[in-house]
PDB file of N, CA and C in Angstrom:
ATOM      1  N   UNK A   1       1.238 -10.216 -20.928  1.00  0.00           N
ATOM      2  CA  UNK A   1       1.265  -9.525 -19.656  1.00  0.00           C
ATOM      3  C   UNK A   1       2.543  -8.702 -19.557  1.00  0.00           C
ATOM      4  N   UNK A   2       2.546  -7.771 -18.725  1.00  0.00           N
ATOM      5  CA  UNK A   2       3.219  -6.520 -18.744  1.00  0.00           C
ATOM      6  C   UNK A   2       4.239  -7.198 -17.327  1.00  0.00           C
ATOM      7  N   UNK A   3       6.050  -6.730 -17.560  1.00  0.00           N
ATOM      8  CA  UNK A   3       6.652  -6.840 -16.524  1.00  0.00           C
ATOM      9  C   UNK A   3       6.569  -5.785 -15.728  1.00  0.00           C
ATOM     10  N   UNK A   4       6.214  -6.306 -14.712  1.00  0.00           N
ATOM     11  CA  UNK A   4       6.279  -5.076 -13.079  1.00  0.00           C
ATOM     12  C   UNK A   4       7.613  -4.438 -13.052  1.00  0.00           C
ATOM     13  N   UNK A   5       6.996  -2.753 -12.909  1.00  0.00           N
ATOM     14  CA  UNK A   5       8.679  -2.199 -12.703  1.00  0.00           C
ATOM     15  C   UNK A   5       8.085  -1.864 -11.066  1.00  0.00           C
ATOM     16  N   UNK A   6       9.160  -1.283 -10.535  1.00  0.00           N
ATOM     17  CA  UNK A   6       9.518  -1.381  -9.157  1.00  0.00           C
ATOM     18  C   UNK A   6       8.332   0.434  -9.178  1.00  0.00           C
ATOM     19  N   UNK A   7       8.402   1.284  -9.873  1.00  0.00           N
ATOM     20  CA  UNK A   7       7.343   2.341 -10.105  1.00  0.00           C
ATOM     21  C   UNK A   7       5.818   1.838 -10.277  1.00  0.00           C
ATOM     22  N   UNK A   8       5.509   0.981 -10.888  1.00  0.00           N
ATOM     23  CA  UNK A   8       4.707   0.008 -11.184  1.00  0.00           C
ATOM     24  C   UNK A   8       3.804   0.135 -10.236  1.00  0.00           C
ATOM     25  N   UNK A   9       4.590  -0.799  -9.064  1.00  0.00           N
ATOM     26  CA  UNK A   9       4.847  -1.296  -7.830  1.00  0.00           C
ATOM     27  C   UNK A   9       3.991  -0.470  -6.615  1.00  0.00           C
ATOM     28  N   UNK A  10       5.130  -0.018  -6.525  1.00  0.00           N
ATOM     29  CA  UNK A  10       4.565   1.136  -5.524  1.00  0.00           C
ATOM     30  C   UNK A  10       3.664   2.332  -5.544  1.00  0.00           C
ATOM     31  N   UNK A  11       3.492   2.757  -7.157  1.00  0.00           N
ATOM     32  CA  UNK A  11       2.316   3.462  -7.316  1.00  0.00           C
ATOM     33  C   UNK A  11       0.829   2.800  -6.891  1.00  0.00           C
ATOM     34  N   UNK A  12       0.722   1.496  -7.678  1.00  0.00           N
ATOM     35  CA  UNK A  12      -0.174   1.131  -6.932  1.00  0.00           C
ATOM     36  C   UNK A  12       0.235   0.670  -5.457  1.00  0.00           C
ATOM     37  N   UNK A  13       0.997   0.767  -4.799  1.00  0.00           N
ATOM     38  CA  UNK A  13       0.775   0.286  -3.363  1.00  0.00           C
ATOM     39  C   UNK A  13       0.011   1.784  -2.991  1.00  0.00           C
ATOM     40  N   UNK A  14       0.680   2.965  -3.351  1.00  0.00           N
ATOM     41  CA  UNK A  14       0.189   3.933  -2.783  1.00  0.00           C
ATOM     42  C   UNK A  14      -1.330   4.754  -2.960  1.00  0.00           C
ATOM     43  N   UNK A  15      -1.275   4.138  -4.547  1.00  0.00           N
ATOM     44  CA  UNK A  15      -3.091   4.232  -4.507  1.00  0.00           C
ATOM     45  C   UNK A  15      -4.231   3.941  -3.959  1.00  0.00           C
ATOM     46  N   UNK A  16      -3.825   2.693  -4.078  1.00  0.00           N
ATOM     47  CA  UNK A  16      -4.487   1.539  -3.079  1.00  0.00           C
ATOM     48  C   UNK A  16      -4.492   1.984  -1.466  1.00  0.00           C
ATOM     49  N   UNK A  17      -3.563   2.675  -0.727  1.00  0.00           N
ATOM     50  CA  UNK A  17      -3.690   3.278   0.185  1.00  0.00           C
ATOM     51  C   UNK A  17      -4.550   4.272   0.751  1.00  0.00           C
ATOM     52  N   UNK A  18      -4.485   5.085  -0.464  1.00  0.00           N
ATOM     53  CA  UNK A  18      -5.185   6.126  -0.624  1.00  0.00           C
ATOM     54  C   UNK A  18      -6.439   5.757  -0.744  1.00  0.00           C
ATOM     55  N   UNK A  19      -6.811   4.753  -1.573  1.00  0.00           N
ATOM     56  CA  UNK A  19      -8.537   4.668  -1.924  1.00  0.00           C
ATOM     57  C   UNK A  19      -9.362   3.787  -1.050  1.00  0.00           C
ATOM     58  N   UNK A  20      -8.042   3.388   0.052  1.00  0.00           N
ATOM     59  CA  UNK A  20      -8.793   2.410   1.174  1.00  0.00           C
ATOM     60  C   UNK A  20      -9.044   3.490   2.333  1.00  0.00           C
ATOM     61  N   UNK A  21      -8.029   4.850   2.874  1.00  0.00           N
ATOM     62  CA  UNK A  21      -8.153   5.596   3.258  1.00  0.00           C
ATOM     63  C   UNK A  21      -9.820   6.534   3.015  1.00  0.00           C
ATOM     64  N   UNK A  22      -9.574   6.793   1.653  1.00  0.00           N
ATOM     65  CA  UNK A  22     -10.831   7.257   1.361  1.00  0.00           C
ATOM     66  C   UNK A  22     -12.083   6.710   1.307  1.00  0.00           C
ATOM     67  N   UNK A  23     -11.909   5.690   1.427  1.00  0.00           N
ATOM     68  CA  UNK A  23     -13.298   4.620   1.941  1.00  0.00           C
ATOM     69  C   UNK A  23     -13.411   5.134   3.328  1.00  0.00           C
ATOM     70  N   UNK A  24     -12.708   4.519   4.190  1.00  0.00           N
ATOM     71  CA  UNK A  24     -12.735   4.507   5.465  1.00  0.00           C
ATOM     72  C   UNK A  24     -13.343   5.997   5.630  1.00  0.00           C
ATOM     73  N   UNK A  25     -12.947   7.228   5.430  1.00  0.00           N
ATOM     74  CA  UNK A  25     -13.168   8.366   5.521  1.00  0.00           C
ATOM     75  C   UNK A  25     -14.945   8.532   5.366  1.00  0.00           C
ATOM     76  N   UNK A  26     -15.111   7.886   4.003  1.00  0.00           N
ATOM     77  CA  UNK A  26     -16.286   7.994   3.395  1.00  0.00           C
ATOM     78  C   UNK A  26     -17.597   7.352   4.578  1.00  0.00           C
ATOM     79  N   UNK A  27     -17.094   6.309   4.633  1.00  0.00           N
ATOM     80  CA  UNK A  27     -17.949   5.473   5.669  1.00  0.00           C
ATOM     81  C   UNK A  27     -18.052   5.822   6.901  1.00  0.00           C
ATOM     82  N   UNK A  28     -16.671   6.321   7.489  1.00  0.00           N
ATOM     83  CA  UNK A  28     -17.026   6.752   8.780  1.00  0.00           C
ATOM     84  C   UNK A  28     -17.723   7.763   9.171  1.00  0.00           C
ATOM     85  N   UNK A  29     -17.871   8.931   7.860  1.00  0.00           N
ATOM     86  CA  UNK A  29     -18.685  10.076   7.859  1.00  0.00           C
ATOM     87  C   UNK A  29     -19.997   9.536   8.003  1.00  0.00           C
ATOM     88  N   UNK A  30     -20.625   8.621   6.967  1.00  0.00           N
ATOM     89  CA  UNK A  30     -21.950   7.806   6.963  1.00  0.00           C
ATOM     90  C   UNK A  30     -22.327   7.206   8.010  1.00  0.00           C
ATOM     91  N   UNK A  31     -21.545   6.925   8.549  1.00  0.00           N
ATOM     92  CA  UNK A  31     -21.918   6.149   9.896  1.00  0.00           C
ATOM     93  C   UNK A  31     -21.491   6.983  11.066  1.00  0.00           C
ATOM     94  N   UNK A  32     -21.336   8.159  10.972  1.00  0.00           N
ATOM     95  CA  UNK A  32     -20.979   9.282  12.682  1.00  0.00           C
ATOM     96  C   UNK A  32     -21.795   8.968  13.355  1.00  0.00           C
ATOM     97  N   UNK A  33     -21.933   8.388  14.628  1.00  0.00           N
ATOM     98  CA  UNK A  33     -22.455   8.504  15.751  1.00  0.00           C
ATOM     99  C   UNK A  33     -23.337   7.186  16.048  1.00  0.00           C
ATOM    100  N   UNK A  34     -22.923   6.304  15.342  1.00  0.00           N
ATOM    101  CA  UNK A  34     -23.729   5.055  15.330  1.00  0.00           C
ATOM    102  C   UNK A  34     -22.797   4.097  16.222  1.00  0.00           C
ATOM    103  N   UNK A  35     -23.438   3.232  16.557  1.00  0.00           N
ATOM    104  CA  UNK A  35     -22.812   2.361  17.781  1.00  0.00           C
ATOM    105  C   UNK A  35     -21.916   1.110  16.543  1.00  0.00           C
ATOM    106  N   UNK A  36     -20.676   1.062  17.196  1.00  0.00           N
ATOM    107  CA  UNK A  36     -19.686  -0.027  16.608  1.00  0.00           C
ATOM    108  C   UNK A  36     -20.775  -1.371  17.018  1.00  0.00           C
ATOM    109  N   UNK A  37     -20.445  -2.147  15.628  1.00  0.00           N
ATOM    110  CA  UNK A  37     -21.360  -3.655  15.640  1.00  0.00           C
ATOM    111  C   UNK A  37     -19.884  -4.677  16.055  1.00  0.00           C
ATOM    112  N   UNK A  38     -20.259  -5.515  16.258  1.00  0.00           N
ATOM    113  CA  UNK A  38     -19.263  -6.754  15.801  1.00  0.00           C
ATOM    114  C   UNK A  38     -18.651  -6.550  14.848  1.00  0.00           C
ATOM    115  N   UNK A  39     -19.586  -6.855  13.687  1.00  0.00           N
ATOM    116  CA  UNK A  39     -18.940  -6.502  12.083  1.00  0.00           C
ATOM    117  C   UNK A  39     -17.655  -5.633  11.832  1.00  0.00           C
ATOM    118  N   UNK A  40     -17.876  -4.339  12.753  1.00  0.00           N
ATOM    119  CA  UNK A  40     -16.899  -3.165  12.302  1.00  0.00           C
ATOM    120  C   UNK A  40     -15.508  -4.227  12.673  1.00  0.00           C
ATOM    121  N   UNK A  41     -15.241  -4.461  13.768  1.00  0.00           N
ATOM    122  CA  UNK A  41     -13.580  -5.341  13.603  1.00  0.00           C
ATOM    123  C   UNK A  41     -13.274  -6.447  12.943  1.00  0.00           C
ATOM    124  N   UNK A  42     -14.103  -7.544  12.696  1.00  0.00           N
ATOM    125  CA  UNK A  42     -14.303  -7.959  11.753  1.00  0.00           C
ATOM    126  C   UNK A  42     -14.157  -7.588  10.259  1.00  0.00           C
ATOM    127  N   UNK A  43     -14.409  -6.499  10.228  1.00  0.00           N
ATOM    128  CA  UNK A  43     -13.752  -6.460   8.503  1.00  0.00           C
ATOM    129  C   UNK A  43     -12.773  -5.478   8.467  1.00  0.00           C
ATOM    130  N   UNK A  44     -12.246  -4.684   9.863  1.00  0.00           N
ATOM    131  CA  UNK A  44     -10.802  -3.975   9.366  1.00  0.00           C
ATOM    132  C   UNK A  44      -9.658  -5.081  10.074  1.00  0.00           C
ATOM    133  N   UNK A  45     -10.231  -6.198  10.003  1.00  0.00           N
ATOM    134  CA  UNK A  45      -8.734  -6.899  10.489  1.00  0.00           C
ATOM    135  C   UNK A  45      -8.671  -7.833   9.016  1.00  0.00           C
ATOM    136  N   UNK A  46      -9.815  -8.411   8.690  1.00  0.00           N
ATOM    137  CA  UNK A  46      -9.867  -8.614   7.305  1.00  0.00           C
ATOM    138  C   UNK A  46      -9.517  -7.451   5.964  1.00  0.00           C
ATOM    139  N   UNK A  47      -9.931  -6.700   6.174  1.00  0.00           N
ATOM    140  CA  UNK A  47      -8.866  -5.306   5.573  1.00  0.00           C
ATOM    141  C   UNK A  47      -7.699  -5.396   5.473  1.00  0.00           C
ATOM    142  N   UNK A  48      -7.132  -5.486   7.096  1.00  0.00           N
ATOM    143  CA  UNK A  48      -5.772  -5.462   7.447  1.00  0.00           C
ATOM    144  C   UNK A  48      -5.241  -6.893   6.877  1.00  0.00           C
ATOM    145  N   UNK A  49      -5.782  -7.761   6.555  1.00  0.00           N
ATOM    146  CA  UNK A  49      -5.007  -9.383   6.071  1.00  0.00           C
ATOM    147  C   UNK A  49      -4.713  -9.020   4.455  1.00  0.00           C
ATOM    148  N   UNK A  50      -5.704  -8.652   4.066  1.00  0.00           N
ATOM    149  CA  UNK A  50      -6.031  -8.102   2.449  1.00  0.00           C
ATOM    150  C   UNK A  50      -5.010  -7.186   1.809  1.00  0.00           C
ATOM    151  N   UNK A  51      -5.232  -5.912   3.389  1.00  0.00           N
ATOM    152  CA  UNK A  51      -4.071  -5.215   2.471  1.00  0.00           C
ATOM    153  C   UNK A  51      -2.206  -6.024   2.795  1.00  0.00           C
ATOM    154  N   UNK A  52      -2.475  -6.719   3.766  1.00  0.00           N
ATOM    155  CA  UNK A  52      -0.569  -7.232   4.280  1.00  0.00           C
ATOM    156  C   UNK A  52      -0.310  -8.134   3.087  1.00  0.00           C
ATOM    157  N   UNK A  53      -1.677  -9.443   2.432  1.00  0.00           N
ATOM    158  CA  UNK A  53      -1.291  -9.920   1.357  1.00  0.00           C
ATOM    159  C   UNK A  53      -1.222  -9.327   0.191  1.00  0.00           C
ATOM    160  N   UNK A  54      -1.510  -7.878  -0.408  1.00  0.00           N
ATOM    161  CA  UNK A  54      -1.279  -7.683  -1.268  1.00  0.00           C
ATOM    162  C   UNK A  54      -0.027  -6.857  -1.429  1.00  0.00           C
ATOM    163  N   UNK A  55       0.358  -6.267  -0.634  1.00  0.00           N
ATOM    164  CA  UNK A  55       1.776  -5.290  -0.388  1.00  0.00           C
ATOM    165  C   UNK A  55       2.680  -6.017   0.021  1.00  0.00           C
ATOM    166  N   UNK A  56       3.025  -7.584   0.078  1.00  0.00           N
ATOM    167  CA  UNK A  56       3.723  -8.411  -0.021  1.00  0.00           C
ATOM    168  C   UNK A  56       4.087  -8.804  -1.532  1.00  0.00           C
ATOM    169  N   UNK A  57       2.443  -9.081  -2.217  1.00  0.00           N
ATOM    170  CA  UNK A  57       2.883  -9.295  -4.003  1.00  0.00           C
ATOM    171  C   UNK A  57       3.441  -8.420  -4.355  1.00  0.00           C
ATOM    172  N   UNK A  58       2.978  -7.249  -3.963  1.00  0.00           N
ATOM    173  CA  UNK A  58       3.662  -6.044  -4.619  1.00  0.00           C
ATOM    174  C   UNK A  58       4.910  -5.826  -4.695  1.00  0.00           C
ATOM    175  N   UNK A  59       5.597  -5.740  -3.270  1.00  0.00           N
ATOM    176  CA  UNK A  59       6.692  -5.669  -2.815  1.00  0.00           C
ATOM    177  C   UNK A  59       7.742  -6.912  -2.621  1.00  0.00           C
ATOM    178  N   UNK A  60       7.404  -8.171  -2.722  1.00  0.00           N
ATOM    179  CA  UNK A  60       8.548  -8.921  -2.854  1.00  0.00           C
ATOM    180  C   UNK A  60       8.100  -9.825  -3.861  1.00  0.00           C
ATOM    181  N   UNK A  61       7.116 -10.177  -4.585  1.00  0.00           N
ATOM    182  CA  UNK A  61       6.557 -11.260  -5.595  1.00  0.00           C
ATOM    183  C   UNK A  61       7.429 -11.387  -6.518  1.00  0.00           C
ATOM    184  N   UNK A  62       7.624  -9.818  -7.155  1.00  0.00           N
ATOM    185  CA  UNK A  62       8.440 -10.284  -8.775  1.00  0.00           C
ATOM    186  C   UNK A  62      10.023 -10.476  -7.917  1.00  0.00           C
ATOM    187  N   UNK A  63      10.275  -9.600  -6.655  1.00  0.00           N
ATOM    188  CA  UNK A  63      11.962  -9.960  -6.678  1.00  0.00           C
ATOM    189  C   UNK A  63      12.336 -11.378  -5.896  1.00  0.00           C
ATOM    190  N   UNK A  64      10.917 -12.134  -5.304  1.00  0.00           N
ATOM    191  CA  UNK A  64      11.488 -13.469  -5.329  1.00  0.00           C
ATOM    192  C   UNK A  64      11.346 -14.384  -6.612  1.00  0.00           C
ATOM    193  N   UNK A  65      10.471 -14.032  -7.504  1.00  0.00           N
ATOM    194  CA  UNK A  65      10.422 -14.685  -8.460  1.00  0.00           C
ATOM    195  C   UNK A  65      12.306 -14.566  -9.139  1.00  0.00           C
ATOM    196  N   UNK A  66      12.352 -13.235  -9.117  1.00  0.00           N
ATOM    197  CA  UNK A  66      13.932 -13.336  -9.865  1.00  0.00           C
ATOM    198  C   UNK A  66      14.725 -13.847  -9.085  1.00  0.00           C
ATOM    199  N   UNK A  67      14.789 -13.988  -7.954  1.00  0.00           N
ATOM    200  CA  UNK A  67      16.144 -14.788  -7.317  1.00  0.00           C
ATOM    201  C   UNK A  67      15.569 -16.085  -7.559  1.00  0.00           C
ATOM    202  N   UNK A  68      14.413 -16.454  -7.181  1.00  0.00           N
ATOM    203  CA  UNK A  68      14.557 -18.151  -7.531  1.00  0.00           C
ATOM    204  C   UNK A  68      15.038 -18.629  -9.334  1.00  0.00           C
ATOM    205  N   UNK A  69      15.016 -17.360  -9.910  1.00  0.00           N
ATOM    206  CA  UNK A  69      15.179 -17.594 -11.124  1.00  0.00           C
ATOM    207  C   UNK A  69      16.832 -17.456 -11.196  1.00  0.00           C
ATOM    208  N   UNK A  70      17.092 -17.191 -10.531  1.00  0.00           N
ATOM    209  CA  UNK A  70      18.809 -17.342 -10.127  1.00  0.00           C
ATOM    210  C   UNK A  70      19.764 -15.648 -10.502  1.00  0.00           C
ATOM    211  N   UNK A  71      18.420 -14.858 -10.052  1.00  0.00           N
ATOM    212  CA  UNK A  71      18.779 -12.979 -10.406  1.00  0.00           C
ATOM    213  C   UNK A  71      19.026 -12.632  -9.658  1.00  0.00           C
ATOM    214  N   UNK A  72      19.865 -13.203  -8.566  1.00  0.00           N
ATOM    215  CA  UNK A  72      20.189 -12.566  -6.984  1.00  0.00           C
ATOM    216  C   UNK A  72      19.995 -10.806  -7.101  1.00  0.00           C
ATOM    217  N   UNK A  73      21.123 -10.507  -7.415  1.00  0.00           N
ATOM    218  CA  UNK A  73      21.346  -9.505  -7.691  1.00  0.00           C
ATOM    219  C   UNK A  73      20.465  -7.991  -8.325  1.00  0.00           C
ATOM    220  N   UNK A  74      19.691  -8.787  -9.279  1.00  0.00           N
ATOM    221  CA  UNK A  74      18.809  -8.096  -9.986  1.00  0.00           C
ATOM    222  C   UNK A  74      17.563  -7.970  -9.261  1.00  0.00           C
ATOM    223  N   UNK A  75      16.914  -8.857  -8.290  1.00  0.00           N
ATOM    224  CA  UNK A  75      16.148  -9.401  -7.713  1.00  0.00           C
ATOM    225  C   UNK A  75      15.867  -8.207  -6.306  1.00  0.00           C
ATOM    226  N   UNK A  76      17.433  -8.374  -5.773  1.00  0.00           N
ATOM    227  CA  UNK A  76      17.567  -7.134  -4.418  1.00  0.00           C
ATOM    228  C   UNK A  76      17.612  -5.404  -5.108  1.00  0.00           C
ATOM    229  N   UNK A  77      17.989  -5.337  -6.412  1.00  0.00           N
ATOM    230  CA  UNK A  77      17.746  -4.156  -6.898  1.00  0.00           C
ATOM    231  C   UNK A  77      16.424  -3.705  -7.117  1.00  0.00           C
ATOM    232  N   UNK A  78      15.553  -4.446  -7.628  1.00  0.00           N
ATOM    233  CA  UNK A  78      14.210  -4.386  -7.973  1.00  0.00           C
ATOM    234  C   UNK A  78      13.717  -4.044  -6.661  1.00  0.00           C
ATOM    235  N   UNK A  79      13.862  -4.736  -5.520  1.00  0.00           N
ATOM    236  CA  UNK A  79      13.380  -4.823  -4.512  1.00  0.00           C
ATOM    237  C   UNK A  79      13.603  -3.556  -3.900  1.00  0.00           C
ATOM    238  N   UNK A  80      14.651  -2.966  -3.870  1.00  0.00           N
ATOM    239  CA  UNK A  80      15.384  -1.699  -3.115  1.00  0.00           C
ATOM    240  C   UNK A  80      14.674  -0.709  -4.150  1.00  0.00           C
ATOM    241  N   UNK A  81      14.452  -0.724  -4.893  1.00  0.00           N
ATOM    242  CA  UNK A  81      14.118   0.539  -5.875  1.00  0.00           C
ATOM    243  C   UNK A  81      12.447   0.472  -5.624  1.00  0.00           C
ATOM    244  N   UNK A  82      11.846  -0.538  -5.474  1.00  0.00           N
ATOM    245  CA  UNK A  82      10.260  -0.722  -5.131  1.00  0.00           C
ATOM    246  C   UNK A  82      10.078   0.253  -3.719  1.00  0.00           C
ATOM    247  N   UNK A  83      11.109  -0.459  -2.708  1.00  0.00           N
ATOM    248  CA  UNK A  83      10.982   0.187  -1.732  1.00  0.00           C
ATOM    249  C   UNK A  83      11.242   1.812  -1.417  1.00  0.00           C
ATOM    250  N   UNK A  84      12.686   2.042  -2.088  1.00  0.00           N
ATOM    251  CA  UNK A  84      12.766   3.647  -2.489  1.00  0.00           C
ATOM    252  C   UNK A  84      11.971   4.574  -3.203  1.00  0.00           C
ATOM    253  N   UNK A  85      11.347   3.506  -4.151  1.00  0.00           N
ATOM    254  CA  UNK A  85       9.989   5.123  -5.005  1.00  0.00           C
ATOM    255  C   UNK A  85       8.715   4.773  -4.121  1.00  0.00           C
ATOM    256  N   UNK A  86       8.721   3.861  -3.293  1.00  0.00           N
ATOM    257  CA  UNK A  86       7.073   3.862  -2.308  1.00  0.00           C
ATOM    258  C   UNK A  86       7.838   4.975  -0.848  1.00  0.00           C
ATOM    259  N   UNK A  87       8.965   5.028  -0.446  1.00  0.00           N
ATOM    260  CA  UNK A  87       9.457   5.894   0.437  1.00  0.00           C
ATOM    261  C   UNK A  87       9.348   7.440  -0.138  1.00  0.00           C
ATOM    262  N   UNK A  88       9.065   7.533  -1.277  1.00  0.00           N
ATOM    263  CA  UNK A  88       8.742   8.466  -1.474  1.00  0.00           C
ATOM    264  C   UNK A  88       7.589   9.116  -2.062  1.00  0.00           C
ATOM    265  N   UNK A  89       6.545   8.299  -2.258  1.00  0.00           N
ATOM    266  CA  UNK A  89       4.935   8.815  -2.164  1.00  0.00           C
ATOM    267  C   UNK A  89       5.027   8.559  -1.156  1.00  0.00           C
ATOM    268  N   UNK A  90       5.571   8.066   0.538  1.00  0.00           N
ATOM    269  CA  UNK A  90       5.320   7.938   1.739  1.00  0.00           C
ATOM    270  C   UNK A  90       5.788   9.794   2.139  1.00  0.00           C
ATOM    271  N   UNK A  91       6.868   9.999   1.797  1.00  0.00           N
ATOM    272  CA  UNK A  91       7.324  11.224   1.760  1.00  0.00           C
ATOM    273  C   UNK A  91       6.080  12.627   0.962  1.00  0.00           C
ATOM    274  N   UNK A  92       6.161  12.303   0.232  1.00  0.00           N
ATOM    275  CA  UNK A  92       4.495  13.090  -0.796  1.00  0.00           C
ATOM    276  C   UNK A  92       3.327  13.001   0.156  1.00  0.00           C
ATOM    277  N   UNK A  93       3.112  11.717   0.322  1.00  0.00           N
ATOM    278  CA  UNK A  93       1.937  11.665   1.734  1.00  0.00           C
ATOM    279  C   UNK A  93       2.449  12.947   2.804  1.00  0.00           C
ATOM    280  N   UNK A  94       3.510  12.982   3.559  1.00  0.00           N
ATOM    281  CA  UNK A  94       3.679  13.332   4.894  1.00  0.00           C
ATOM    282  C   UNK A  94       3.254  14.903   4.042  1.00  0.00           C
ATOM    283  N   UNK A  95       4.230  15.626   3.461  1.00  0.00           N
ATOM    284  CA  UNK A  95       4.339  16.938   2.398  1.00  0.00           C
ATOM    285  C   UNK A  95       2.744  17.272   2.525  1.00  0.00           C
ATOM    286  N   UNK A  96       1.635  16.202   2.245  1.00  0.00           N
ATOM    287  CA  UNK A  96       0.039  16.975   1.984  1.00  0.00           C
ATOM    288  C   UNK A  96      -0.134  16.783   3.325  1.00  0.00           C
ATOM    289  N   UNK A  97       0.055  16.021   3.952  1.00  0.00           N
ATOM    290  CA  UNK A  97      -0.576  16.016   5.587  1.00  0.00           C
ATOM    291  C   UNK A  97      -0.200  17.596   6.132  1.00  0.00           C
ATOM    292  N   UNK A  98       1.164  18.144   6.294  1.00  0.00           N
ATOM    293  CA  UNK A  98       1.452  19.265   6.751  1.00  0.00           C
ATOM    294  C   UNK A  98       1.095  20.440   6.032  1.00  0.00           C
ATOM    295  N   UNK A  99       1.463  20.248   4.484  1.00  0.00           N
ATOM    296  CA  UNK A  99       0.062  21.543   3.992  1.00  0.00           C
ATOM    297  C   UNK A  99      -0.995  21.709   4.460  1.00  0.00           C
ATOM    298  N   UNK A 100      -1.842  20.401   4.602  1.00  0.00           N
ATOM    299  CA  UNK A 100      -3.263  20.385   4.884  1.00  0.00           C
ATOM    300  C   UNK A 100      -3.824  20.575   6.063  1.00  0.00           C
ATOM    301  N   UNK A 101      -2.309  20.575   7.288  1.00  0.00           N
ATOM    302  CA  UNK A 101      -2.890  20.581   8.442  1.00  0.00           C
ATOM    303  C   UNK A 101      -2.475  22.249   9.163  1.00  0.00           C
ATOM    304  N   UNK A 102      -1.747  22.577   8.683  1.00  0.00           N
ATOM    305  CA  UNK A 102      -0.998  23.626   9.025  1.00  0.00           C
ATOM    306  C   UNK A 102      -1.065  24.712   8.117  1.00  0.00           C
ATOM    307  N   UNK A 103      -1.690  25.966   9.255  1.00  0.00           N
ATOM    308  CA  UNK A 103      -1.925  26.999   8.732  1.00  0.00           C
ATOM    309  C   UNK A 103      -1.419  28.302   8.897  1.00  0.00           C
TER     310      UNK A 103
END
């Protein structure tokens, strides 16, 4: 198995964003004008649990694994650098929103 780099990381956090986005998009087109069931909150709060537990592994899994491994140090770097290259596909995100919205 392959060690997680902090690019790793956050690429997929931001994919994964993207391809849950594009679901949602997809479906809500399929379903325009249809009456909300039960079901519909029901599975975007289950969504919402799915995606909070996995952008937790993502984002702190390997740098608590290294501090309990006694990598203090190495551990909060990993962590800060996960968070700095996902701040910036967050940044790339905003960049296509205003191309795309603004004409």
């Amino acid at each position: 198995m392959t060690t997680p780099t902090p690019l790793r990381n956050a690429l997929f956090a931001a994919v994964y964003i993207a391809g849950i986005v594009s679901l949602i998009n997809f479906f809500g087109t399929m379903f325009a004008g249809t009456q909300d069931s039960f079901m519909a909150p029901v599975v975007m709060l289950s969504l919402l649990v799915l995606s909070a537990a996995l952008m937790g592994y993502l984002f702190v899994g390997e740098p608590l694994r290294m501090y309990l491994d006694g990598q203090k140090k190495e551990a909060l770097t990993f962590f800060w650098k996960t968070v700095a290259t996902f701040a910036g596909f967050a940044l790339v995100f905003v960049i296509l929103l205003f191309i795309t919205t603004v004409r």
